[in-house]
PDB file of N, CA and C in Angstrom:
ATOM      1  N   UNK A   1      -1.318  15.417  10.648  1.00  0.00           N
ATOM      2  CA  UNK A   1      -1.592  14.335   9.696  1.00  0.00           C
ATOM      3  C   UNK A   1      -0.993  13.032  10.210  1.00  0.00           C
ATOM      4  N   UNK A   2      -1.741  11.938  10.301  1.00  0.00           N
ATOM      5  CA  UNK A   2      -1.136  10.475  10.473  1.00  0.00           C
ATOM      6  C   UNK A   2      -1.739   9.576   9.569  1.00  0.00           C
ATOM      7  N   UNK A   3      -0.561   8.889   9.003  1.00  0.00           N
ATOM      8  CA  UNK A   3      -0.739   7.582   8.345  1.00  0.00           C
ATOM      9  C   UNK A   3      -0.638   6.424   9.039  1.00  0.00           C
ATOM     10  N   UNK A   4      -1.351   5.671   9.234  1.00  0.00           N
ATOM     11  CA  UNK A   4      -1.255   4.456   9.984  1.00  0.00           C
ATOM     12  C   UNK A   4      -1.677   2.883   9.786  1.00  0.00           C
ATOM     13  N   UNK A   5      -0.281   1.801   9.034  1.00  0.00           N
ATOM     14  CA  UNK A   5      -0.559   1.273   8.528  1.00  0.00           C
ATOM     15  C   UNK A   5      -0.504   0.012   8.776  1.00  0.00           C
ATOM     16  N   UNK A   6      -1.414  -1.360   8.701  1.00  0.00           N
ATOM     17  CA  UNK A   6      -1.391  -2.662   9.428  1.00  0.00           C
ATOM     18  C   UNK A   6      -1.592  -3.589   8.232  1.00  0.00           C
ATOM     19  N   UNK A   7      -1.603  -4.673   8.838  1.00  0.00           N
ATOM     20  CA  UNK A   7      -1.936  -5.926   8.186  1.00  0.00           C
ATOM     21  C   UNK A   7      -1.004  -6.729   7.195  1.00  0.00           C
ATOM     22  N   UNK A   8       0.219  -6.184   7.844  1.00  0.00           N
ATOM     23  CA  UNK A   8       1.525  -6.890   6.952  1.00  0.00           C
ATOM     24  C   UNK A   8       2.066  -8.291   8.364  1.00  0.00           C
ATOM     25  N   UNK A   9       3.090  -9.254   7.728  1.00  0.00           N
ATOM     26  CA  UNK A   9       2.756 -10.558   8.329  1.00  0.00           C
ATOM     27  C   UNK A   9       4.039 -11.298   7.385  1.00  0.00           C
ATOM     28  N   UNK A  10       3.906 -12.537   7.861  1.00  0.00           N
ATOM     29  CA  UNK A  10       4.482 -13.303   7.005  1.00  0.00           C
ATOM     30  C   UNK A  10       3.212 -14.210   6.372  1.00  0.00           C
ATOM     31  N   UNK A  11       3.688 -14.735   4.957  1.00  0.00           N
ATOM     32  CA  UNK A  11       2.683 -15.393   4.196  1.00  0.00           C
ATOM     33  C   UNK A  11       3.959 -16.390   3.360  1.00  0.00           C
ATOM     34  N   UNK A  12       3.137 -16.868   2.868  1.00  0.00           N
ATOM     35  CA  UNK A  12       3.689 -18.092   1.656  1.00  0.00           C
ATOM     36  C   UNK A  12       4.049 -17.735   0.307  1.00  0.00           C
ATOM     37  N   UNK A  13       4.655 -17.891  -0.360  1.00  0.00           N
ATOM     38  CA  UNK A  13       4.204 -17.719  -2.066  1.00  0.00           C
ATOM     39  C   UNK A  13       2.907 -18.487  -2.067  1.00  0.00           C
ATOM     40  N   UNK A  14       2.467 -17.656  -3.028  1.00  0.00           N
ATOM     41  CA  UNK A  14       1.119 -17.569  -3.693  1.00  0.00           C
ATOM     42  C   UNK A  14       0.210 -17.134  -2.662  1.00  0.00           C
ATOM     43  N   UNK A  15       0.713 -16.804  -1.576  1.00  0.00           N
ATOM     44  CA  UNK A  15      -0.872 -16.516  -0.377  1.00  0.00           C
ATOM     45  C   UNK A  15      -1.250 -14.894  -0.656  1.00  0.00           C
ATOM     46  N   UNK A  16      -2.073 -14.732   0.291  1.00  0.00           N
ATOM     47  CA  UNK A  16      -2.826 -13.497  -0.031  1.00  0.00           C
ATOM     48  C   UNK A  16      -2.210 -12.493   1.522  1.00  0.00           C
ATOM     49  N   UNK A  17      -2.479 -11.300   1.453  1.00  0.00           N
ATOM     50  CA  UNK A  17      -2.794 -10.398   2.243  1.00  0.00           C
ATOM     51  C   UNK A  17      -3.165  -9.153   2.144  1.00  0.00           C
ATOM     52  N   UNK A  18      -3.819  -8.331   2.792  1.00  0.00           N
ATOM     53  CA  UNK A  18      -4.452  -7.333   2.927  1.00  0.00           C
ATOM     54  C   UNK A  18      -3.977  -6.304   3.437  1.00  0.00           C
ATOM     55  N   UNK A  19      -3.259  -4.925   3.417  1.00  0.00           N
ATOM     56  CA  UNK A  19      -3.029  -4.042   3.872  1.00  0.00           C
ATOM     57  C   UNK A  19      -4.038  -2.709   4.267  1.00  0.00           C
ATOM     58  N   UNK A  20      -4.182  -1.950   5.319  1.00  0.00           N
ATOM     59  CA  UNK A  20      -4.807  -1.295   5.548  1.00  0.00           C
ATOM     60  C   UNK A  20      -3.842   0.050   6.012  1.00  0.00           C
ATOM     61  N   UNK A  21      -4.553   1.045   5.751  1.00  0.00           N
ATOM     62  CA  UNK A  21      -4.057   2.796   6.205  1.00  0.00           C
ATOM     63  C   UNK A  21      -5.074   3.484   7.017  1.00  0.00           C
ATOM     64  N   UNK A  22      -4.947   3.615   7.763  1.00  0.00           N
ATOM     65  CA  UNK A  22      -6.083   4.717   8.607  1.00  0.00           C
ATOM     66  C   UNK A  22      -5.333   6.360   8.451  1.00  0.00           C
ATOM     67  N   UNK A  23      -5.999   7.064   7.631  1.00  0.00           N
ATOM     68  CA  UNK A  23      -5.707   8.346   7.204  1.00  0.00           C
ATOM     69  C   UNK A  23      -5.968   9.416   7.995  1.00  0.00           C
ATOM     70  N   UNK A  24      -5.717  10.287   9.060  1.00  0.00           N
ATOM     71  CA  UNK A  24      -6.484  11.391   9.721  1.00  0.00           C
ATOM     72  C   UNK A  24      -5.938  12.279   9.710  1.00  0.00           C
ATOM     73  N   UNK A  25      -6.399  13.851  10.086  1.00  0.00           N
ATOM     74  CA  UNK A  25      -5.914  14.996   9.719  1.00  0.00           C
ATOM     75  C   UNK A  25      -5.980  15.669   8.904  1.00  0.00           C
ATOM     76  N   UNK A  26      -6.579  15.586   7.704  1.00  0.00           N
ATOM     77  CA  UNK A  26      -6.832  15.945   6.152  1.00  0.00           C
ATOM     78  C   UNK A  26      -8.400  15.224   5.493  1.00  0.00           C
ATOM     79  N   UNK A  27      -8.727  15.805   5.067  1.00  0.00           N
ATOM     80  CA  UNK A  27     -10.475  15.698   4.003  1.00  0.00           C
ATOM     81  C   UNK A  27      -9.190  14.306   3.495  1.00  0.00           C
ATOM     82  N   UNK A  28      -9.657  12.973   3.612  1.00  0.00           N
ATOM     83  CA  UNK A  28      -9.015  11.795   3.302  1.00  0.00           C
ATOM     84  C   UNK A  28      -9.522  11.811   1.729  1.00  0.00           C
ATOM     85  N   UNK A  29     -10.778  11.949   1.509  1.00  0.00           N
ATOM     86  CA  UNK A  29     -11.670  12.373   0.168  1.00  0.00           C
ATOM     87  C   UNK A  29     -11.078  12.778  -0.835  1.00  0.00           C
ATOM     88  N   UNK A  30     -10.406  13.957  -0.959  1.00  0.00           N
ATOM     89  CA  UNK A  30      -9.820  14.741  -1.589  1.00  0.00           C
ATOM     90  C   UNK A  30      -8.230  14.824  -1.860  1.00  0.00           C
ATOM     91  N   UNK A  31      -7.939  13.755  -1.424  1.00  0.00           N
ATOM     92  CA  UNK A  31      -6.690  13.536  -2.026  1.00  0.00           C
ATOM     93  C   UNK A  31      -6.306  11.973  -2.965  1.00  0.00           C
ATOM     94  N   UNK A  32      -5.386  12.229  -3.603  1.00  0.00           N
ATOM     95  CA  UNK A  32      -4.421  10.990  -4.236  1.00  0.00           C
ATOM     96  C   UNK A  32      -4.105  10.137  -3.302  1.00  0.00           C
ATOM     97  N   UNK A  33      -3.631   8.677  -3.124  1.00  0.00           N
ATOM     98  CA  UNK A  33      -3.797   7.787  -2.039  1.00  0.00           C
ATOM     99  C   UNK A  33      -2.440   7.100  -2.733  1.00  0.00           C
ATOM    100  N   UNK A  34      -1.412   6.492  -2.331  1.00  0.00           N
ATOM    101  CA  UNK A  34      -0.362   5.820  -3.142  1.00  0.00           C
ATOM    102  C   UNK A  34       0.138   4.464  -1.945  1.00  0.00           C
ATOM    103  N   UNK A  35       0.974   3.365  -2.453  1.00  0.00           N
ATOM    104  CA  UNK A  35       1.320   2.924  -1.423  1.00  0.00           C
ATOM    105  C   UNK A  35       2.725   2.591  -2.213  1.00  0.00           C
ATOM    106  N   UNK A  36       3.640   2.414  -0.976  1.00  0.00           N
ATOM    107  CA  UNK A  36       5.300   2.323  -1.992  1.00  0.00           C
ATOM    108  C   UNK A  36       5.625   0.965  -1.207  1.00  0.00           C
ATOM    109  N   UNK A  37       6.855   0.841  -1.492  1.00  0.00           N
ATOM    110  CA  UNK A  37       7.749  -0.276  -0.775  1.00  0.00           C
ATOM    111  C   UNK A  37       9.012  -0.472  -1.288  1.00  0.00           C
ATOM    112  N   UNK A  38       9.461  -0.989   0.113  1.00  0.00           N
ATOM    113  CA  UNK A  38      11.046  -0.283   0.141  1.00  0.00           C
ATOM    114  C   UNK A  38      11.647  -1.855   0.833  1.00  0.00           C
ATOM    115  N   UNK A  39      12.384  -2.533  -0.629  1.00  0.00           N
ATOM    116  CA  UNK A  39      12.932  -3.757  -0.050  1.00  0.00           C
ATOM    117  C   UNK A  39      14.230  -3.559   0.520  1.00  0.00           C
ATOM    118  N   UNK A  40      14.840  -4.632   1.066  1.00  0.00           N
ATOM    119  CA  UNK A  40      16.420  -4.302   2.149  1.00  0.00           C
ATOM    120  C   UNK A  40      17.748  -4.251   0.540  1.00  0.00           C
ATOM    121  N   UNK A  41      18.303  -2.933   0.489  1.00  0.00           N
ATOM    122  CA  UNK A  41      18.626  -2.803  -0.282  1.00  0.00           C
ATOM    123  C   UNK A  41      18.292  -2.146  -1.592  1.00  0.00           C
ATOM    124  N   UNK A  42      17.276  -1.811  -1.335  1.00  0.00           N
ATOM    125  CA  UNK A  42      16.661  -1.520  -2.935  1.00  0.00           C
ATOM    126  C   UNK A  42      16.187  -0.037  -2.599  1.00  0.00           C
ATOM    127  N   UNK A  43      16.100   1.222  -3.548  1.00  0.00           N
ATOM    128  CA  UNK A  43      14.949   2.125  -3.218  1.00  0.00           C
ATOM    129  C   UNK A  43      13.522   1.905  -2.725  1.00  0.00           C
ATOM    130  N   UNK A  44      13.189   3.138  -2.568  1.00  0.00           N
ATOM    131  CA  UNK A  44      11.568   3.043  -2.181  1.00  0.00           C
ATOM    132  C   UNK A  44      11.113   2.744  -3.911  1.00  0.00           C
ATOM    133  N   UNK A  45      10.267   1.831  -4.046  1.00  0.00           N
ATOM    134  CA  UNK A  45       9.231   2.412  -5.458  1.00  0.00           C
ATOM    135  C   UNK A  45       7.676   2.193  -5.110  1.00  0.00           C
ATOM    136  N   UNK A  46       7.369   2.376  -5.858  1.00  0.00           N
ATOM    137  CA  UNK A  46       5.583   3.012  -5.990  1.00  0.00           C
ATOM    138  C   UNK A  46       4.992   1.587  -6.380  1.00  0.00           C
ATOM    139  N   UNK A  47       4.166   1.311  -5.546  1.00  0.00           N
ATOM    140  CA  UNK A  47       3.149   0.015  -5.873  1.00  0.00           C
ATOM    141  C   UNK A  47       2.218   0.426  -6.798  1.00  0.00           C
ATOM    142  N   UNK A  48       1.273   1.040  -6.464  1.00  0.00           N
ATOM    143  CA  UNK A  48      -0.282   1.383  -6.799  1.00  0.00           C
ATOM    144  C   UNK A  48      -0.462   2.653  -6.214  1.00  0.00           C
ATOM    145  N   UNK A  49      -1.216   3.680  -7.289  1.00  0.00           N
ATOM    146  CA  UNK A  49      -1.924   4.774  -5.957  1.00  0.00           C
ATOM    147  C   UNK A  49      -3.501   5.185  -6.820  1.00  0.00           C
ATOM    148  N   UNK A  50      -4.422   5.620  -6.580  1.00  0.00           N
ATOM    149  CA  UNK A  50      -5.388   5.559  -6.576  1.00  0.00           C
ATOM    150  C   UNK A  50      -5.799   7.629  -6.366  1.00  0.00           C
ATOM    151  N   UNK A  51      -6.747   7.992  -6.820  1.00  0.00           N
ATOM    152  CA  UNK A  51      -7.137   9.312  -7.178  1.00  0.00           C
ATOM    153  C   UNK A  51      -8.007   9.496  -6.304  1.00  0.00           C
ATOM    154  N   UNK A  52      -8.242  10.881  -6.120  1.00  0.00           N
ATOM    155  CA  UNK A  52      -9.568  11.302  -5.113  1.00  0.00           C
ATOM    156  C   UNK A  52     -10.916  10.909  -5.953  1.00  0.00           C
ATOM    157  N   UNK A  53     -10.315  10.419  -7.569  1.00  0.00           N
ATOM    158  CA  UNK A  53     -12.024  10.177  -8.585  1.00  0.00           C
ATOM    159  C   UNK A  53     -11.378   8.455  -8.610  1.00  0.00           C
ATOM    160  N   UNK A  54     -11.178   8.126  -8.095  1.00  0.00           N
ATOM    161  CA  UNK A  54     -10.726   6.831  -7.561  1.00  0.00           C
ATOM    162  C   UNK A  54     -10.075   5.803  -9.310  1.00  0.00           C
ATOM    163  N   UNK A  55      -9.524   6.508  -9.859  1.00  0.00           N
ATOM    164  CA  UNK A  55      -8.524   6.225 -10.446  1.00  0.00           C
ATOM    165  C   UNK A  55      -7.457   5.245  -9.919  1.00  0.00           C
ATOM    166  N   UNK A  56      -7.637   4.413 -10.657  1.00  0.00           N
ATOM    167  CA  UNK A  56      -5.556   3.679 -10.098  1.00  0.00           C
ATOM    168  C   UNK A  56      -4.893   3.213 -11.838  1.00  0.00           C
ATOM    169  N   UNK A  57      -3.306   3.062 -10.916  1.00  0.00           N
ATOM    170  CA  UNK A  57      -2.180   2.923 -11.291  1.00  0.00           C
ATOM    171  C   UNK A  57      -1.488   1.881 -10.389  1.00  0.00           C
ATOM    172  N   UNK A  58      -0.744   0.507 -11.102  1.00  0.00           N
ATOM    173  CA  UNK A  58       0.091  -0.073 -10.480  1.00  0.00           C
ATOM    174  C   UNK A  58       1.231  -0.136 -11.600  1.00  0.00           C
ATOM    175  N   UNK A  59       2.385  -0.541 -10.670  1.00  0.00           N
ATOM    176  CA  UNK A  59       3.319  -0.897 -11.090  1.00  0.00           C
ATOM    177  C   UNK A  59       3.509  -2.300 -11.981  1.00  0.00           C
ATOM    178  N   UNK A  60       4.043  -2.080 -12.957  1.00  0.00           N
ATOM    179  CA  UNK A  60       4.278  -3.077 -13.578  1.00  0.00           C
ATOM    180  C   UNK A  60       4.428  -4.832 -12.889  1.00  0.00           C
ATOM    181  N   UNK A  61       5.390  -4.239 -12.235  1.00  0.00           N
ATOM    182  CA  UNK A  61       5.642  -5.931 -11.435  1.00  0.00           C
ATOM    183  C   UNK A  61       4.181  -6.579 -10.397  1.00  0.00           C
ATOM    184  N   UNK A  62       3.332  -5.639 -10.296  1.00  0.00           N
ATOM    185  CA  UNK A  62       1.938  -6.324  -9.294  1.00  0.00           C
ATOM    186  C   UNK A  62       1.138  -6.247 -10.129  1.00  0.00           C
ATOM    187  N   UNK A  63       0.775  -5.703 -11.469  1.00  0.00           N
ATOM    188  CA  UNK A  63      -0.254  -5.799 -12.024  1.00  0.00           C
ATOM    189  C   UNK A  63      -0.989  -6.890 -12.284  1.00  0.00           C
ATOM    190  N   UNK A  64      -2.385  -6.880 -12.079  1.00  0.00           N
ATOM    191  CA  UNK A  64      -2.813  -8.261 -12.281  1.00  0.00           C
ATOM    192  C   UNK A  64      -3.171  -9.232 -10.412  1.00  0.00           C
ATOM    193  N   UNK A  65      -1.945  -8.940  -9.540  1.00  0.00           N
ATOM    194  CA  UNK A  65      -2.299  -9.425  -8.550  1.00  0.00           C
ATOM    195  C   UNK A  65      -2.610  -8.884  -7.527  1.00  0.00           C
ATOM    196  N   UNK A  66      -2.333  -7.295  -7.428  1.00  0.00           N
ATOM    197  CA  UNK A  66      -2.463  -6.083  -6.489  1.00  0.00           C
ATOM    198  C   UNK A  66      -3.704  -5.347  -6.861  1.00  0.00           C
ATOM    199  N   UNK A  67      -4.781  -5.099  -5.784  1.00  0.00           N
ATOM    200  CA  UNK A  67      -5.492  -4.266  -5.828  1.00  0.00           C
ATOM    201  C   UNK A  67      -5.896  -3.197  -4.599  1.00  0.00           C
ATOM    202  N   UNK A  68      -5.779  -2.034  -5.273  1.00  0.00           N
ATOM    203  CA  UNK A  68      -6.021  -0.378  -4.469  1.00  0.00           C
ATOM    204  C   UNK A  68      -7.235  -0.096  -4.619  1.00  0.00           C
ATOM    205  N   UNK A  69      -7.823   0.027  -3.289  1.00  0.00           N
ATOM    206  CA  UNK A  69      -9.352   0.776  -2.898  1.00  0.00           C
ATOM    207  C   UNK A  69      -9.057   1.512  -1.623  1.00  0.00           C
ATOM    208  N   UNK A  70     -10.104   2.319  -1.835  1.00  0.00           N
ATOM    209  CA  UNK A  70     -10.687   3.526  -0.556  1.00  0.00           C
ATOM    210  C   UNK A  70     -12.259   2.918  -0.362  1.00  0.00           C
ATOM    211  N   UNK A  71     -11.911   3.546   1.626  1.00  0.00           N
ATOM    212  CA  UNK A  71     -13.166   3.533   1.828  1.00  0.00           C
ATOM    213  C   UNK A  71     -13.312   5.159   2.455  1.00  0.00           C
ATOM    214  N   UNK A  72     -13.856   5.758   1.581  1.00  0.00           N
ATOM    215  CA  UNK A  72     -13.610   7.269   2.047  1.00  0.00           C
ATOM    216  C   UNK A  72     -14.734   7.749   3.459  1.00  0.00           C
ATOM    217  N   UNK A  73     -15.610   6.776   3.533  1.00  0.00           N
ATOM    218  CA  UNK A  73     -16.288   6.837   4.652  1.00  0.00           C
ATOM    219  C   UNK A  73     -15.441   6.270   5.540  1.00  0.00           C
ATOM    220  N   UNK A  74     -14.544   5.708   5.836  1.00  0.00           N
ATOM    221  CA  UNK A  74     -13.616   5.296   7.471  1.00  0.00           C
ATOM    222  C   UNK A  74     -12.240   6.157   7.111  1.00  0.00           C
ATOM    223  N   UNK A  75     -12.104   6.895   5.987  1.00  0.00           N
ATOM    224  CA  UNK A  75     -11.108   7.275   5.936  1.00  0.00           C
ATOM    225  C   UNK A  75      -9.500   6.491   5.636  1.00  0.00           C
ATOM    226  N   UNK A  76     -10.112   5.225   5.348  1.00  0.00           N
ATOM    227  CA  UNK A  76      -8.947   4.243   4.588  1.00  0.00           C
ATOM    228  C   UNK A  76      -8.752   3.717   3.397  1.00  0.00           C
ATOM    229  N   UNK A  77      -7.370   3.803   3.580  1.00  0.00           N
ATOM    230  CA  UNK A  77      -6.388   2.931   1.903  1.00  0.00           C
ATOM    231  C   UNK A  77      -6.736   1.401   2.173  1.00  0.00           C
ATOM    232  N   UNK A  78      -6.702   0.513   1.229  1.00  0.00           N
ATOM    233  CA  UNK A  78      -6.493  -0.793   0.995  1.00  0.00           C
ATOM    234  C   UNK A  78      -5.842  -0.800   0.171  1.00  0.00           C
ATOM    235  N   UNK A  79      -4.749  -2.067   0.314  1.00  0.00           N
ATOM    236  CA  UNK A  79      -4.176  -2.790  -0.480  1.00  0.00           C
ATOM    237  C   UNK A  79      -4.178  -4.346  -0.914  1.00  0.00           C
ATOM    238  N   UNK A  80      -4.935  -4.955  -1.369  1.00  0.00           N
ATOM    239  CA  UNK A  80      -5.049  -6.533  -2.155  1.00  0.00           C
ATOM    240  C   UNK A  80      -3.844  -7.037  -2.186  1.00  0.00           C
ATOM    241  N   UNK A  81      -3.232  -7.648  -1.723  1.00  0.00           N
ATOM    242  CA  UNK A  81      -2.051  -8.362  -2.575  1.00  0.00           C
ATOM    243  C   UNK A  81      -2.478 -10.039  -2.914  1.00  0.00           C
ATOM    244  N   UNK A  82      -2.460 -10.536  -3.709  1.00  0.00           N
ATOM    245  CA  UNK A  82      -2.385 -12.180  -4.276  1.00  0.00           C
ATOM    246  C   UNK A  82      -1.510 -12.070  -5.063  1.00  0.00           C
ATOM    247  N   UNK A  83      -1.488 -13.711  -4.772  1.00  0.00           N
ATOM    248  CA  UNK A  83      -0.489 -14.331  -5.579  1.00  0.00           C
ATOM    249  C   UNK A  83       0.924 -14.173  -4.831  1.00  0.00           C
ATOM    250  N   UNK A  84       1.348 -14.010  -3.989  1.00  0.00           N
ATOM    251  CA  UNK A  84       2.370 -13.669  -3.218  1.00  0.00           C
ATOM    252  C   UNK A  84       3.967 -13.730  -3.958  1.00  0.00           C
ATOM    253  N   UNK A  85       4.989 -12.970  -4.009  1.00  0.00           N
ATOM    254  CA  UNK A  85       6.014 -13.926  -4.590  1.00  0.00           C
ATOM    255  C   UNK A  85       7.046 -13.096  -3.444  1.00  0.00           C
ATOM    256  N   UNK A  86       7.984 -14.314  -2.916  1.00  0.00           N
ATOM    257  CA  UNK A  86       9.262 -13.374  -2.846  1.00  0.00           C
ATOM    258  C   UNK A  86      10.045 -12.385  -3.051  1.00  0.00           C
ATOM    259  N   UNK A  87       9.646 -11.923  -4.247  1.00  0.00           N
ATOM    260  CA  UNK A  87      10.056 -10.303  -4.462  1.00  0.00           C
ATOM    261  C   UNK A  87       9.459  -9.575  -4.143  1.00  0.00           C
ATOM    262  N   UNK A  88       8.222  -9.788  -3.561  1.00  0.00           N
ATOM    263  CA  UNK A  88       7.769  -8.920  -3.613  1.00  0.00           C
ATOM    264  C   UNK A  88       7.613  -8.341  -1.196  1.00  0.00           C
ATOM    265  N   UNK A  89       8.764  -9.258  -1.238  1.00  0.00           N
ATOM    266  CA  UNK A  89       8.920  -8.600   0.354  1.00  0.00           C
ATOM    267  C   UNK A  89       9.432  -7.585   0.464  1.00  0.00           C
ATOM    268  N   UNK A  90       9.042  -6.386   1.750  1.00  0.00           N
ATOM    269  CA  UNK A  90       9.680  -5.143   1.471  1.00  0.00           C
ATOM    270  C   UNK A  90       8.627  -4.699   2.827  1.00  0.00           C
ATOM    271  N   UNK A  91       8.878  -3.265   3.100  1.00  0.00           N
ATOM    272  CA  UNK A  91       8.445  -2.997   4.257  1.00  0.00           C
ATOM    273  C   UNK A  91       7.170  -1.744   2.923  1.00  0.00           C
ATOM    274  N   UNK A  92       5.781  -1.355   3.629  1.00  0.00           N
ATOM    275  CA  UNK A  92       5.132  -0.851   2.703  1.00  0.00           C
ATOM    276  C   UNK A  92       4.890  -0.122   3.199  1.00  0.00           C
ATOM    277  N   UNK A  93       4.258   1.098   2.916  1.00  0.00           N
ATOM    278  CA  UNK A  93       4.338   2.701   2.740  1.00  0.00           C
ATOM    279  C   UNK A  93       2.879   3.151   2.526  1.00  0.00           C
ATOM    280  N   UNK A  94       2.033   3.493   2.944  1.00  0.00           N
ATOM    281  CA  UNK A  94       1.010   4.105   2.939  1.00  0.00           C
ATOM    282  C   UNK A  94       1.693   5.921   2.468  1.00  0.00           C
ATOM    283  N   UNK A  95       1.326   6.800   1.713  1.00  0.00           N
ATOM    284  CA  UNK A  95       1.053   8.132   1.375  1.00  0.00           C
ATOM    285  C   UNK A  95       0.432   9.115   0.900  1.00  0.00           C
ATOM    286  N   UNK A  96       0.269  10.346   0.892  1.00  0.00           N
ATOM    287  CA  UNK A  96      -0.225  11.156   0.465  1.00  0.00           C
ATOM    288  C   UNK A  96       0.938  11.674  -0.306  1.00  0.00           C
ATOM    289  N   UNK A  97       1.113  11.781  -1.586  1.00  0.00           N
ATOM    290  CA  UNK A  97       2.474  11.922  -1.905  1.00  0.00           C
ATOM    291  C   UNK A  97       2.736  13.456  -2.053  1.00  0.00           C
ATOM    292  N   UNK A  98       1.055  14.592  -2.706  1.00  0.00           N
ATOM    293  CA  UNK A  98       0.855  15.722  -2.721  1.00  0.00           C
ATOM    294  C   UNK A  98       1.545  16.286  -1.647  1.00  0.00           C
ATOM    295  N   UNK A  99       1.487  15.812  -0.316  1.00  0.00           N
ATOM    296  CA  UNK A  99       2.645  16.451   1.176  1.00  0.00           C
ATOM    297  C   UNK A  99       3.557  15.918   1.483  1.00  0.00           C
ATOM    298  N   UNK A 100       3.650  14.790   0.356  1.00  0.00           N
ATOM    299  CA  UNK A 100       4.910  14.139   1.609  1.00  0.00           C
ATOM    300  C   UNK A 100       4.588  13.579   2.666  1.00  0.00           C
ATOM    301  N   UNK A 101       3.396  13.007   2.401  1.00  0.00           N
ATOM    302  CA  UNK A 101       3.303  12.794   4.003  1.00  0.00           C
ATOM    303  C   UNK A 101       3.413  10.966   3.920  1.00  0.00           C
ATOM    304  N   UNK A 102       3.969  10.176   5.054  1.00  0.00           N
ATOM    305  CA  UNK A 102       4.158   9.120   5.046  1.00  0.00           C
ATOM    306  C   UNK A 102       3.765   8.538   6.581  1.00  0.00           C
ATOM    307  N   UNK A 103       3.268   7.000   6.120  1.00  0.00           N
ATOM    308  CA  UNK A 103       3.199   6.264   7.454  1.00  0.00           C
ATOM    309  C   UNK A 103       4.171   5.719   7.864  1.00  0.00           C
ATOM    310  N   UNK A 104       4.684   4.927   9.241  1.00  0.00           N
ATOM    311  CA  UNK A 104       5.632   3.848   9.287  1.00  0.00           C
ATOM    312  C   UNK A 104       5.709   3.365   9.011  1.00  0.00           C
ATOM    313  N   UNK A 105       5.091   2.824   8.313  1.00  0.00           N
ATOM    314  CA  UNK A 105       5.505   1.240   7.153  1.00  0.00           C
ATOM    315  C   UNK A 105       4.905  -0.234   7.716  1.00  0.00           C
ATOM    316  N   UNK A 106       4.823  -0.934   7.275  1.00  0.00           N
ATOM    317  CA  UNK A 106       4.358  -2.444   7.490  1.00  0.00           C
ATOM    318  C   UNK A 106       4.998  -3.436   7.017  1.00  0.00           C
ATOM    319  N   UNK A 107       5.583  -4.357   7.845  1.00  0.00           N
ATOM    320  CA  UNK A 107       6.794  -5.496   6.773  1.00  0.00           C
ATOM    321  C   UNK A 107       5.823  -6.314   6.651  1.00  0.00           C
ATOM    322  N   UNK A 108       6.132  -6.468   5.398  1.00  0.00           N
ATOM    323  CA  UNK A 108       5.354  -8.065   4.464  1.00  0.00           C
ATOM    324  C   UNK A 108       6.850  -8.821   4.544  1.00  0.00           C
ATOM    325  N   UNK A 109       6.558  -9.826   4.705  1.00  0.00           N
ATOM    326  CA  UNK A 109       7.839 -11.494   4.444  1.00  0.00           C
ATOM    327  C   UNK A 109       7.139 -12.053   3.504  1.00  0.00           C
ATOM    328  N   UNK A 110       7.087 -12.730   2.192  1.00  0.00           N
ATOM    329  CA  UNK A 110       7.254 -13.795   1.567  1.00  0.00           C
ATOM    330  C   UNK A 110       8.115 -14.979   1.732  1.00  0.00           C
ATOM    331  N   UNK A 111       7.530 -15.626   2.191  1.00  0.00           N
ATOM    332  CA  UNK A 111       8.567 -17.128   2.397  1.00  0.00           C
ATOM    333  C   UNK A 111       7.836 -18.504   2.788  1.00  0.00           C
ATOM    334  N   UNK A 112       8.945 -19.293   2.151  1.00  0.00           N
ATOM    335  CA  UNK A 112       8.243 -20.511   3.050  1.00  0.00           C
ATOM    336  C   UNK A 112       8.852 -21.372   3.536  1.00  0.00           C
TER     337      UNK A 112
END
């Protein structure tokens, strides 16, 4: 199984970015999809995760500016982020949480 995750960067408050997961090793289809993030200091917590019936859930603090999709034909997670804020920097987490299974992570910076 590999998680493999891009498109983290530095941005501005209020800017946008896009996260991506390339999922392989597993029917990508058929599972729960989650993404976490883990600021310097802080636990891991749970952004958004999304269902194999493509269900989602975000966390309180992104609601509204975070959005979770699959493209189950390439076998990838997305993550939306707008609206950017400083808190919300942290290194991010692509998972399958059913195994445990995790990517390396992607640092997002907020700053300006």
């Amino acid at each position: 199984v590999q998680l493999v995750e891009s498109g983290g960067g530095l941005v501005q408050p209020g800017g946008s970015l896009r996260l991506s997961c390339i999922a392989s090793g597993f029917t990508f289809s058929s599972y729960a999809m989650s993404w976490y993030r883990q600021a310097p200091g802080k636990e891991r917590e749970l952004v958004a995760d999304i269902t194999a019936r493509f269900s989602t859930k975000f966390a309180d603090s992104v609601k509204g500016r975070f959005a979770i999709s699959r493209d189950n034909a390439k076998n990838t997670l997305y993550l939306q982020m707008n609206s950017l804020k400083p808190e919300d920097t942290a290194v991010y987490y692509c998972a399958r949480p059913s195994y445990n299974n995790w990517g390396q992570g992607t640092q997002v910076t907020v700053s300006s």
